[in-house]
PDB file of N, CA and C in Angstrom:
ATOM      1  N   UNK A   1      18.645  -8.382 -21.446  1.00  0.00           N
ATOM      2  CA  UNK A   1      17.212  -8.182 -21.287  1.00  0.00           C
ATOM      3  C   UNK A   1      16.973  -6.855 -20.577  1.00  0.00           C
ATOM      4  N   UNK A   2      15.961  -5.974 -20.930  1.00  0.00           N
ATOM      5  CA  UNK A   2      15.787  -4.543 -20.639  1.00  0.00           C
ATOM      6  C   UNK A   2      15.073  -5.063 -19.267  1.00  0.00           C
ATOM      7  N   UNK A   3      14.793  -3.889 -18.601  1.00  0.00           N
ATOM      8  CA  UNK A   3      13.764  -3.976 -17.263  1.00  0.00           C
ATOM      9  C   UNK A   3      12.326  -4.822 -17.576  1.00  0.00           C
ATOM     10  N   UNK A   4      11.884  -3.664 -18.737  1.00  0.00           N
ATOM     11  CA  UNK A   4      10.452  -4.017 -19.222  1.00  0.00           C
ATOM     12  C   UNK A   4      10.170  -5.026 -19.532  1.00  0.00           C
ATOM     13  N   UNK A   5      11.049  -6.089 -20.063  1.00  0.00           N
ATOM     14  CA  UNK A   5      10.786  -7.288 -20.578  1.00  0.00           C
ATOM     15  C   UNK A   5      10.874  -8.276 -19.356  1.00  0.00           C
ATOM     16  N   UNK A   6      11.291  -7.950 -18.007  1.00  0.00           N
ATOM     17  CA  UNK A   6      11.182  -8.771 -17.065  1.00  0.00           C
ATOM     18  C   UNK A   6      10.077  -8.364 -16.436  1.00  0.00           C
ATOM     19  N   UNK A   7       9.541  -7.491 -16.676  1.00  0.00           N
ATOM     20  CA  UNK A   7       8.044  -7.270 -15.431  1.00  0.00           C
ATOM     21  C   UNK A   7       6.967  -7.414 -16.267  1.00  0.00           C
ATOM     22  N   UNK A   8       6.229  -8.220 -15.623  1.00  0.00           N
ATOM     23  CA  UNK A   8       4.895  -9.012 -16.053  1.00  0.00           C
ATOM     24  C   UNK A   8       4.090  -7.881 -16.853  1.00  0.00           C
ATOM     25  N   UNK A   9       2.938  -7.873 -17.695  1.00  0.00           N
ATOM     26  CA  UNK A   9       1.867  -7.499 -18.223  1.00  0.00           C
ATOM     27  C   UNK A   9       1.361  -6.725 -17.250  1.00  0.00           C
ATOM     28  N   UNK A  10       0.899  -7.146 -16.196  1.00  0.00           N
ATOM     29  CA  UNK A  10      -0.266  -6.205 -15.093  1.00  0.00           C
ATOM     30  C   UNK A  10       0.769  -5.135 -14.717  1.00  0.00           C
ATOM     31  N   UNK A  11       2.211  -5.435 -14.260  1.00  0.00           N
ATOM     32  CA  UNK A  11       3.043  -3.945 -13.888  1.00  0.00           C
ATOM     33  C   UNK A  11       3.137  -3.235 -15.072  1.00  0.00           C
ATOM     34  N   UNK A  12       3.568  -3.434 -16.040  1.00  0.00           N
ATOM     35  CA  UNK A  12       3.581  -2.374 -17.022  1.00  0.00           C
ATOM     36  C   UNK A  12       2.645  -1.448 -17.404  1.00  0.00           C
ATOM     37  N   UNK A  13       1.216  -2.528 -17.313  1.00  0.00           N
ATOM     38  CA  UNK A  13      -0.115  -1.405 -17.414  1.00  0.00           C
ATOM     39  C   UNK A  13      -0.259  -0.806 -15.737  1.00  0.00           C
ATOM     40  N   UNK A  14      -0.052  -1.537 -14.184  1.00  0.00           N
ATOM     41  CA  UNK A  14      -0.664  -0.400 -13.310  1.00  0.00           C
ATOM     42  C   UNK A  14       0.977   0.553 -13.394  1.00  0.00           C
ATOM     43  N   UNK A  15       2.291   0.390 -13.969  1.00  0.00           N
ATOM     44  CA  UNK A  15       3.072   1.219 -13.745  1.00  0.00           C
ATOM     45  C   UNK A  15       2.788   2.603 -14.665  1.00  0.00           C
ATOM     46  N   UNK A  16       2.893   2.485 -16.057  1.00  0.00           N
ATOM     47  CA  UNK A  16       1.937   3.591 -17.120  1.00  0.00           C
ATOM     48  C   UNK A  16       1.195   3.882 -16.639  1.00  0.00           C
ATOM     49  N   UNK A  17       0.248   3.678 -15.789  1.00  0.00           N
ATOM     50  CA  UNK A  17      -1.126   4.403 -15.188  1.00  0.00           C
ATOM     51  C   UNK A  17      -0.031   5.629 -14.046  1.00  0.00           C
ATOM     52  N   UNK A  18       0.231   4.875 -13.335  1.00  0.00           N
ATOM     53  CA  UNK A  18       0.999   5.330 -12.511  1.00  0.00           C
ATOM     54  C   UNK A  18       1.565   6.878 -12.955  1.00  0.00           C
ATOM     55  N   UNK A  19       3.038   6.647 -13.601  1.00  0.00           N
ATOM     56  CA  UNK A  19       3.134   7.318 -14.527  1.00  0.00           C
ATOM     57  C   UNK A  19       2.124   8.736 -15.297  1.00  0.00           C
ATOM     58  N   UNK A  20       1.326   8.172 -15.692  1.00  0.00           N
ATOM     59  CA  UNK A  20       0.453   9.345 -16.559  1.00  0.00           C
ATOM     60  C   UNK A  20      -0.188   9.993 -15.324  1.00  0.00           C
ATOM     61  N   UNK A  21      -0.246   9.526 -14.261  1.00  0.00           N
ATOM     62  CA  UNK A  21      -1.109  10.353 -13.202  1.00  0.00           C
ATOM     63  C   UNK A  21      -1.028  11.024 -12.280  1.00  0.00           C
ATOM     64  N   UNK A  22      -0.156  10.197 -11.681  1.00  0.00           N
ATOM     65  CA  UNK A  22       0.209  10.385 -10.044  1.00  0.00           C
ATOM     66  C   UNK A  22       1.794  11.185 -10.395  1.00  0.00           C
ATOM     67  N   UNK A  23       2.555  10.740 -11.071  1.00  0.00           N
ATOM     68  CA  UNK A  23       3.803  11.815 -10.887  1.00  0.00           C
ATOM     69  C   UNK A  23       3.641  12.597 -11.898  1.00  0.00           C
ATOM     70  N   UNK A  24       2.796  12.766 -12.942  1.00  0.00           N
ATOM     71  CA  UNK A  24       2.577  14.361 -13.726  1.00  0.00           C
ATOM     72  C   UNK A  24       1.523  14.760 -12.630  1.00  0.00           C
ATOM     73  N   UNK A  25       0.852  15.018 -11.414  1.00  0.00           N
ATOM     74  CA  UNK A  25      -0.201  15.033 -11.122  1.00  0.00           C
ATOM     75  C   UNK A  25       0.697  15.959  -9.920  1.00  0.00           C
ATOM     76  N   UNK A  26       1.551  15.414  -9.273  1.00  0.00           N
ATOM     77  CA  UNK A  26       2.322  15.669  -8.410  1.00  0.00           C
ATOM     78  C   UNK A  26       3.929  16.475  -9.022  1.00  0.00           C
ATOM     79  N   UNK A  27       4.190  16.675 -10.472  1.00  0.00           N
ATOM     80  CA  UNK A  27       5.219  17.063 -10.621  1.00  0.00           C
ATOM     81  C   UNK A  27       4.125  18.851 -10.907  1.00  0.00           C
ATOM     82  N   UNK A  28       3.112  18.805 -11.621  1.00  0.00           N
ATOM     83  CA  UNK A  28       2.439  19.966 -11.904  1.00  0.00           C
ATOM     84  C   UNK A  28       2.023  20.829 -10.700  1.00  0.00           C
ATOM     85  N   UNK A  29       1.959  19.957  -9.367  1.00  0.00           N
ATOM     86  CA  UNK A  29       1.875  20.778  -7.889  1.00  0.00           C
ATOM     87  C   UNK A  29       3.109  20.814  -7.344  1.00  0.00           C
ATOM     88  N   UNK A  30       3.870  20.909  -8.077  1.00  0.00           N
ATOM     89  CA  UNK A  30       5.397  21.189  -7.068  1.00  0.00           C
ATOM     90  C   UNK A  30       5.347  20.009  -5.698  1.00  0.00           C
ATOM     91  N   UNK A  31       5.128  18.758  -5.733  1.00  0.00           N
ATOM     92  CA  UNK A  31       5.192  18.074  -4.868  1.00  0.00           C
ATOM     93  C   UNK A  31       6.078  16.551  -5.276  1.00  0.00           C
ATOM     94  N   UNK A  32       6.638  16.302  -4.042  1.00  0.00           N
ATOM     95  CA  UNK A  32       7.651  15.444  -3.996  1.00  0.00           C
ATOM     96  C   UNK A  32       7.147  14.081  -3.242  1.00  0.00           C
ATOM     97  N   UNK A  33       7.338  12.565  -3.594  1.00  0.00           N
ATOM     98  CA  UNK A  33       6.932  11.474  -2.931  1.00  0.00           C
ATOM     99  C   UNK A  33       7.800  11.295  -1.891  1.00  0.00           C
ATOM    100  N   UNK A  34       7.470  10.825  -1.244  1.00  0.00           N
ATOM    101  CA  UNK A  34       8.309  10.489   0.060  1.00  0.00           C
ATOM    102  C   UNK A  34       8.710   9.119   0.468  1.00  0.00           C
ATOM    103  N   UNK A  35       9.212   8.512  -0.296  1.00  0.00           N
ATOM    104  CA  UNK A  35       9.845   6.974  -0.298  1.00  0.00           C
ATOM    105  C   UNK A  35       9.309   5.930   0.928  1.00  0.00           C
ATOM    106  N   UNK A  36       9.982   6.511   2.000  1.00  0.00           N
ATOM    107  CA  UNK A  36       9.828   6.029   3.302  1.00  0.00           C
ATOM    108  C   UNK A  36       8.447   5.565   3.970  1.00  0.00           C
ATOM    109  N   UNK A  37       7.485   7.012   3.392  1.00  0.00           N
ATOM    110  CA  UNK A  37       6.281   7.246   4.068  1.00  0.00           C
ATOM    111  C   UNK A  37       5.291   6.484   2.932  1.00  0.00           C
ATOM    112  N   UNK A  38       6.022   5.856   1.790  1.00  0.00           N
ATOM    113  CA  UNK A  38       4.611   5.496   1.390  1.00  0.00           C
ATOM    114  C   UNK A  38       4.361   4.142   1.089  1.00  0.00           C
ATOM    115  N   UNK A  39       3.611   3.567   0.659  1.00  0.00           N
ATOM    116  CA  UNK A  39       3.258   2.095   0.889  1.00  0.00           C
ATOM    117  C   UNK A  39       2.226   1.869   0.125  1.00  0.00           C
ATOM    118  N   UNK A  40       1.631   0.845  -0.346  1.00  0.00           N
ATOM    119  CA  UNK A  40       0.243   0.395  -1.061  1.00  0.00           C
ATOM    120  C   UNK A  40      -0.623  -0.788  -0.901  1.00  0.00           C
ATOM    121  N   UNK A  41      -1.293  -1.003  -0.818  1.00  0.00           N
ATOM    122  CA  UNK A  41      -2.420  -2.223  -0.210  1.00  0.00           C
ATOM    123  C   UNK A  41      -3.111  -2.868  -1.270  1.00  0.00           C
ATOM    124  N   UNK A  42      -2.889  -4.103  -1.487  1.00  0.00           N
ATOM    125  CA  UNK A  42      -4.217  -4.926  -2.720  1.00  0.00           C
ATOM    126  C   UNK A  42      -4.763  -5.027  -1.224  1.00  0.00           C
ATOM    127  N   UNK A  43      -6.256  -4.399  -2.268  1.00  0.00           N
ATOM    128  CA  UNK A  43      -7.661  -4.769  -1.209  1.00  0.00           C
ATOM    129  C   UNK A  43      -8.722  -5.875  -1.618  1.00  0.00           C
ATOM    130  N   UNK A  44      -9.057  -6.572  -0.747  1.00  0.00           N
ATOM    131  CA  UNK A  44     -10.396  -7.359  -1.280  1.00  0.00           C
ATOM    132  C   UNK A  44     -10.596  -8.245  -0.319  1.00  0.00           C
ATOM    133  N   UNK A  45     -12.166  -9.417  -0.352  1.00  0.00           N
ATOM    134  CA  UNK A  45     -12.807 -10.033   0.497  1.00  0.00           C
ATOM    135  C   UNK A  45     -11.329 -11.251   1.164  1.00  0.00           C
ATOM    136  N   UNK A  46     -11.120 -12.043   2.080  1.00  0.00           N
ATOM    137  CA  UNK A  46     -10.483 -12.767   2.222  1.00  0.00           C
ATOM    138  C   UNK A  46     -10.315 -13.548   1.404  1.00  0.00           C
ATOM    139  N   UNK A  47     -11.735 -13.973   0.660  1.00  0.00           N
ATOM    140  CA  UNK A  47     -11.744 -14.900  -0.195  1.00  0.00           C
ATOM    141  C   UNK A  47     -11.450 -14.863  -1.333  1.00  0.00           C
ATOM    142  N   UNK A  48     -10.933 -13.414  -1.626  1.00  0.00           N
ATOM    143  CA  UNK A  48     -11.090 -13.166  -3.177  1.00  0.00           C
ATOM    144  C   UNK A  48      -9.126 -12.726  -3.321  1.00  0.00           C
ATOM    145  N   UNK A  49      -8.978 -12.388  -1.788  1.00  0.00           N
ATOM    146  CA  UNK A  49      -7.336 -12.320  -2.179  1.00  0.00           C
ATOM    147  C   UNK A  49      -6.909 -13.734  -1.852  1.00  0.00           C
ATOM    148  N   UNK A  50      -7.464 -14.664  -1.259  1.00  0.00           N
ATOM    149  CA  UNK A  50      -6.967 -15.801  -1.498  1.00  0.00           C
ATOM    150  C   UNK A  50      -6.783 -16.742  -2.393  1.00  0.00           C
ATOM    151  N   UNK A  51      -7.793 -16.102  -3.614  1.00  0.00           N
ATOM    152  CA  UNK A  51      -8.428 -16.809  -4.808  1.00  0.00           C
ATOM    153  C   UNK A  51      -7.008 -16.212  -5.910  1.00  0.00           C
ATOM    154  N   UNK A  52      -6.948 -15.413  -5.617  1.00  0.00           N
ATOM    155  CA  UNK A  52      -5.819 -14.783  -6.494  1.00  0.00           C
ATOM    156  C   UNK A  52      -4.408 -15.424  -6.599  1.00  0.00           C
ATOM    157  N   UNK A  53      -3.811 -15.947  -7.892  1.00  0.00           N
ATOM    158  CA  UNK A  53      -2.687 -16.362  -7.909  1.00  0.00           C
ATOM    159  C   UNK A  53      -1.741 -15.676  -8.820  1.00  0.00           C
ATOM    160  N   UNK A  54      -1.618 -14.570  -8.296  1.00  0.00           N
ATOM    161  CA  UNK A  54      -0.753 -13.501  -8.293  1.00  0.00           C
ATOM    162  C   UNK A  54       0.167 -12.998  -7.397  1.00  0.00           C
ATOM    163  N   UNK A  55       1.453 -12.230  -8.054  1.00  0.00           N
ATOM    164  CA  UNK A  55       2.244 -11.988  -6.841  1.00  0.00           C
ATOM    165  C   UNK A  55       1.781 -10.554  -6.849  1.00  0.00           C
ATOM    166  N   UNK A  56       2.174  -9.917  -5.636  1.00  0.00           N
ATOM    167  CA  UNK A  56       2.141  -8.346  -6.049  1.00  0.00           C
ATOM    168  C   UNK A  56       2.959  -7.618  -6.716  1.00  0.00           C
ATOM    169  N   UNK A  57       2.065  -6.682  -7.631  1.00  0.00           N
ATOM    170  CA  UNK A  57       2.675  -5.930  -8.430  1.00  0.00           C
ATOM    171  C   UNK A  57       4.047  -5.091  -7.789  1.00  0.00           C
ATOM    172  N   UNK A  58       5.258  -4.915  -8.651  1.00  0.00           N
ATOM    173  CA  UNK A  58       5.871  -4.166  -8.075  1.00  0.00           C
ATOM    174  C   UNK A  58       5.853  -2.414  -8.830  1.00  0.00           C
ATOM    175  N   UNK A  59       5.242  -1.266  -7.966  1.00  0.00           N
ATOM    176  CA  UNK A  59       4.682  -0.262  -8.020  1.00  0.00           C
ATOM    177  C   UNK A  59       5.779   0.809  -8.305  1.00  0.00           C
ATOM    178  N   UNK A  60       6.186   1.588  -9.148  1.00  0.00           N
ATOM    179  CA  UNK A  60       7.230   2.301  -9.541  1.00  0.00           C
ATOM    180  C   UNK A  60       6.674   3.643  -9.965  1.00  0.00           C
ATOM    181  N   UNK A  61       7.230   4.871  -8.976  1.00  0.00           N
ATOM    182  CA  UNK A  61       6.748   6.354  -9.378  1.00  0.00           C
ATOM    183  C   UNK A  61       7.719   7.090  -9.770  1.00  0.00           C
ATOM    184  N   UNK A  62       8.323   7.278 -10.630  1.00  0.00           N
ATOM    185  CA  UNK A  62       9.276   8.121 -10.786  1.00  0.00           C
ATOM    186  C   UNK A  62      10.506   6.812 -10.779  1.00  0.00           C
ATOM    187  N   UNK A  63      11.181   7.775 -10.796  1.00  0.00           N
ATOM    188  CA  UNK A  63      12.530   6.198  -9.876  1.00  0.00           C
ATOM    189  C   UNK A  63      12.438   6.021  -8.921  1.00  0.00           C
ATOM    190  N   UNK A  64      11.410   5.626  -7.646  1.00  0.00           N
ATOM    191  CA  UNK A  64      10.968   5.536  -6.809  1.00  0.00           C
ATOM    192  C   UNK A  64      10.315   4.148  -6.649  1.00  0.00           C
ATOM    193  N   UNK A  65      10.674   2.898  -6.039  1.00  0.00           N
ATOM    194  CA  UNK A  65       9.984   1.636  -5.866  1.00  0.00           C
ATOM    195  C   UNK A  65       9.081   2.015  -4.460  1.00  0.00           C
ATOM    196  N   UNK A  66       7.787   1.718  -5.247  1.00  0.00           N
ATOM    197  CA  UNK A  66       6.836   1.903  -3.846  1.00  0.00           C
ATOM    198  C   UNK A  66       6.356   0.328  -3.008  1.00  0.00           C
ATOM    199  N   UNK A  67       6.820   0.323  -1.641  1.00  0.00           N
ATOM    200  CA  UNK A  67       6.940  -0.936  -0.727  1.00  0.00           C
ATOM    201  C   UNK A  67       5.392  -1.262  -0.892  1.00  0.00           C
ATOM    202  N   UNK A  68       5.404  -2.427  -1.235  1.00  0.00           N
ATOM    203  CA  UNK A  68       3.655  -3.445  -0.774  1.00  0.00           C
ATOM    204  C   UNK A  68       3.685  -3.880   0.951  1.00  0.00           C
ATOM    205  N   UNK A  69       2.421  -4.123   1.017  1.00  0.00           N
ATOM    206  CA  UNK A  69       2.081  -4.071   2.418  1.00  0.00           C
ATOM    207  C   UNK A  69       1.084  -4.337   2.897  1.00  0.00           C
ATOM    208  N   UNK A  70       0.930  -5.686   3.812  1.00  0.00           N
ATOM    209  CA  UNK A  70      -0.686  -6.439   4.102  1.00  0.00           C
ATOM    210  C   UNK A  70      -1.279  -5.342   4.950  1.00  0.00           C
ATOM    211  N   UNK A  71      -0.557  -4.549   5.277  1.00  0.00           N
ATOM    212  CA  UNK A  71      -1.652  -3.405   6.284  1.00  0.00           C
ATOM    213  C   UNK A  71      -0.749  -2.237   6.056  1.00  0.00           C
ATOM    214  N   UNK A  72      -1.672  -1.339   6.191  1.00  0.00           N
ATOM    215  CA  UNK A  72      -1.270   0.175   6.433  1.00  0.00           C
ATOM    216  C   UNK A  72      -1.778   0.983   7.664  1.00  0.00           C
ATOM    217  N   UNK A  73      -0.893   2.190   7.925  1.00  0.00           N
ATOM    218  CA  UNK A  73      -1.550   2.664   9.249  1.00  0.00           C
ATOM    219  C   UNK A  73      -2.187   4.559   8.447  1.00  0.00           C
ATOM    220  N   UNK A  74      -3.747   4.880   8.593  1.00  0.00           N
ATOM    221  CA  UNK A  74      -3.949   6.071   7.819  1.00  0.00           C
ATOM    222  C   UNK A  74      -4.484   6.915   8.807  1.00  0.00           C
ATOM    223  N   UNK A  75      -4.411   7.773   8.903  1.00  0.00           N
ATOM    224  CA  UNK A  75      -4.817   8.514  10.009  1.00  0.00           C
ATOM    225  C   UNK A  75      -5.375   8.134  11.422  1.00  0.00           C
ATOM    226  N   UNK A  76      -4.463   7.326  12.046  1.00  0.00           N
ATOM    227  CA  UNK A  76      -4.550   6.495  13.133  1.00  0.00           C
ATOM    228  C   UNK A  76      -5.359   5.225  13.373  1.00  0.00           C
ATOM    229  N   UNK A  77      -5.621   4.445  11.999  1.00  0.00           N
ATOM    230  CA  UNK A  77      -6.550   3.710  11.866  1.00  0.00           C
ATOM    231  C   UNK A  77      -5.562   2.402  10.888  1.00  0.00           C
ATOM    232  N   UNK A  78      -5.399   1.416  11.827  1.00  0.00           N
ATOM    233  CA  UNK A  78      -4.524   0.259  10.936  1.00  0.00           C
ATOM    234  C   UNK A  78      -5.766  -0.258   9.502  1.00  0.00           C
ATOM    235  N   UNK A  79      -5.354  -0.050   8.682  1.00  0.00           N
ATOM    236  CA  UNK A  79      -6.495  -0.920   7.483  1.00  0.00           C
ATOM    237  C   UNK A  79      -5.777  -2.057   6.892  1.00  0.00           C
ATOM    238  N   UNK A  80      -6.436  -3.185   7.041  1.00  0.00           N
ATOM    239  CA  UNK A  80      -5.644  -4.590   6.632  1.00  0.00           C
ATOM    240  C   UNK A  80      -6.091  -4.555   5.193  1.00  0.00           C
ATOM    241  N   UNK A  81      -5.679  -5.825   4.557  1.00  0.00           N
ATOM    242  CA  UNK A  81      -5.790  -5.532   3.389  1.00  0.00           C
ATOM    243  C   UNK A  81      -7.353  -6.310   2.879  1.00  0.00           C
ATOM    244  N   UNK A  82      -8.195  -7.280   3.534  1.00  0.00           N
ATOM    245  CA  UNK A  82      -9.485  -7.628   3.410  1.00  0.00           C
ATOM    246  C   UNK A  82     -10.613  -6.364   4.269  1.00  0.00           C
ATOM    247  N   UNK A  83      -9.787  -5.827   4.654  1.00  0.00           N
ATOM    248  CA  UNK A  83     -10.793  -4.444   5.394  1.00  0.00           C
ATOM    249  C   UNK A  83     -11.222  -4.666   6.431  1.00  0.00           C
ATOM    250  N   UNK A  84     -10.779  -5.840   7.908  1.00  0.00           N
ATOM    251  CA  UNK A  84     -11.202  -6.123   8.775  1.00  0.00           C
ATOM    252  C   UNK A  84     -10.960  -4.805   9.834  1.00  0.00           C
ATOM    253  N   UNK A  85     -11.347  -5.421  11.049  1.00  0.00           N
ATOM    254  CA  UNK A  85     -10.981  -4.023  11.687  1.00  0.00           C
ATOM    255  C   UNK A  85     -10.401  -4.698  13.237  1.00  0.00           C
ATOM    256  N   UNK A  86      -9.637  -6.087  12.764  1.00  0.00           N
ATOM    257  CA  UNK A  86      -9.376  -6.923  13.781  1.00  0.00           C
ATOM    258  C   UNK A  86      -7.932  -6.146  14.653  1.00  0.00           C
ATOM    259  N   UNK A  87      -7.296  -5.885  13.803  1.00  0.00           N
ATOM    260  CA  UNK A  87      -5.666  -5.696  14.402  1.00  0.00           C
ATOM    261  C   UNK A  87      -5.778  -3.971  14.847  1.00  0.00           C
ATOM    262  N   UNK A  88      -6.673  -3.200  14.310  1.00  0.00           N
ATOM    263  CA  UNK A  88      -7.217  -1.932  14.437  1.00  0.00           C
ATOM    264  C   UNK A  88      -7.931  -2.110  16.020  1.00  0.00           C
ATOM    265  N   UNK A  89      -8.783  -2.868  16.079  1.00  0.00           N
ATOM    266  CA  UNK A  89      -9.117  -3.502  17.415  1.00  0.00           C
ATOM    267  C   UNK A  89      -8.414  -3.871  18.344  1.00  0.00           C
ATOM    268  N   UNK A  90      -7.110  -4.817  17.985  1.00  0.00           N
ATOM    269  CA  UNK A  90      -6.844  -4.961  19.066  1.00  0.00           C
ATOM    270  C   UNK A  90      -5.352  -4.333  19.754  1.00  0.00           C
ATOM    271  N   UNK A  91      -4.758  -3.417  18.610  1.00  0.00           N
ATOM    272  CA  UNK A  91      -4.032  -2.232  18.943  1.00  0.00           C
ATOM    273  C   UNK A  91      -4.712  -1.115  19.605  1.00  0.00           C
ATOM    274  N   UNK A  92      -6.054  -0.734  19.909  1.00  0.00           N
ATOM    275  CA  UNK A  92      -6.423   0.341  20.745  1.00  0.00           C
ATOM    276  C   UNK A  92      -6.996  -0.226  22.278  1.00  0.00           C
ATOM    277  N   UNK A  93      -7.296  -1.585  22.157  1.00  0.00           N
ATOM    278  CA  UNK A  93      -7.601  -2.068  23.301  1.00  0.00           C
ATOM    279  C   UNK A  93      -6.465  -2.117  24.192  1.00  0.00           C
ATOM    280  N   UNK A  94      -5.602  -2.479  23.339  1.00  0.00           N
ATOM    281  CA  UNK A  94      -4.081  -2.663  24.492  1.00  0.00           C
ATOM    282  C   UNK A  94      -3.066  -1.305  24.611  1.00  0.00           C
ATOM    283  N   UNK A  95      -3.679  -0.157  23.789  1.00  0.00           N
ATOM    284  CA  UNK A  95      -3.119   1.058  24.421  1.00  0.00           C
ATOM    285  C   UNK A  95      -4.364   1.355  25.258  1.00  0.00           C
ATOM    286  N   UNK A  96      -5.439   1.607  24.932  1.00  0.00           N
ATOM    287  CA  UNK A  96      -6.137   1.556  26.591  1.00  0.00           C
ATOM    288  C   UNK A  96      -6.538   0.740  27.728  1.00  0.00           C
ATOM    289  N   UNK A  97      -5.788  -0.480  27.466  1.00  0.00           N
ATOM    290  CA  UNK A  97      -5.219  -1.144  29.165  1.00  0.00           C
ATOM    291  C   UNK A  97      -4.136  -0.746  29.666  1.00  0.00           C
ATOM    292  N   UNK A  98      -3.438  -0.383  28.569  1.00  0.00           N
ATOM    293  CA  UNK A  98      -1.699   0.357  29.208  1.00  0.00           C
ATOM    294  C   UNK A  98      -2.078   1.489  29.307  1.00  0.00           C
ATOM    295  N   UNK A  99      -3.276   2.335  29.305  1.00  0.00           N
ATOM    296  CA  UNK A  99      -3.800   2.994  29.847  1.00  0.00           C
ATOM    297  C   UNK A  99      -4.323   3.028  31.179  1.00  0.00           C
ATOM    298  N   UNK A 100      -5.324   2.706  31.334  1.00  0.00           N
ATOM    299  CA  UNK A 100      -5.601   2.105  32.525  1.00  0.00           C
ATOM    300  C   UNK A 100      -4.525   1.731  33.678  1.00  0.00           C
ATOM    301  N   UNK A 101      -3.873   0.644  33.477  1.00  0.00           N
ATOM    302  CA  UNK A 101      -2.922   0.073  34.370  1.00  0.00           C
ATOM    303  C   UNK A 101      -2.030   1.483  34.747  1.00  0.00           C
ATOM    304  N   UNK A 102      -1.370   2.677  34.122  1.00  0.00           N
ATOM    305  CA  UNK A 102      -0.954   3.263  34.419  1.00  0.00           C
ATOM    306  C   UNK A 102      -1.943   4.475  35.472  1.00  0.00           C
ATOM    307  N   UNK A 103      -2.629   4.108  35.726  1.00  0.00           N
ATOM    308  CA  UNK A 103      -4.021   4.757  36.583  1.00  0.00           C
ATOM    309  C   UNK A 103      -3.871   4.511  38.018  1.00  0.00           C
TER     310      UNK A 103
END
């Protein structure tokens, strides 16, 4: 059995997207992905990723497997994957009490 025939319908179409965009998009700017540094988020209401009975897609750029991930950290700002701003909250509160306390 080839690869393709083991990965579901939805990876093959978001991997071809993938594909046609993001690494001709990035091979035409002389730019390189960075394995380590990158990551991807299904977003939506609590209720609507709970409603979902799906696994996550597995995301492929190049020969490159890109890691899934209930949160990401983007320019110093944790974003969960329903868009709360709970764990974003309560990671700056407790660097500024370990702030503080060091006062």
């Amino acid at each position: 059995m080839s690869e393709n025939e083991q990965q579901s319908p939805i990876n093959l179409v978001i991997n071809d997207k993938l594909q046609g965009t993001v690494v001709v998009w990035m091979s035409a700017n002389r730019l390189m992905l960075n394995v380590d540094k990158t990551e991807w988020l299904l977003v939506g209401s609590r209720r609507t990723l709970s409603s979902l009975d799906i696994t996550r897609p597995v995301l492929q750029l190049g020969r490159n497997i890109v890691a899934a991930s209930d949160h990401v950290r983007l320019l110093g700002v944790d974003i969960v994957s329903d868009l709360s701003l709970d764990r974003h909250v309560s990671y700056v509160s407790a660097s500024c009490f370990y702030r503080l306390r060091q006062m």
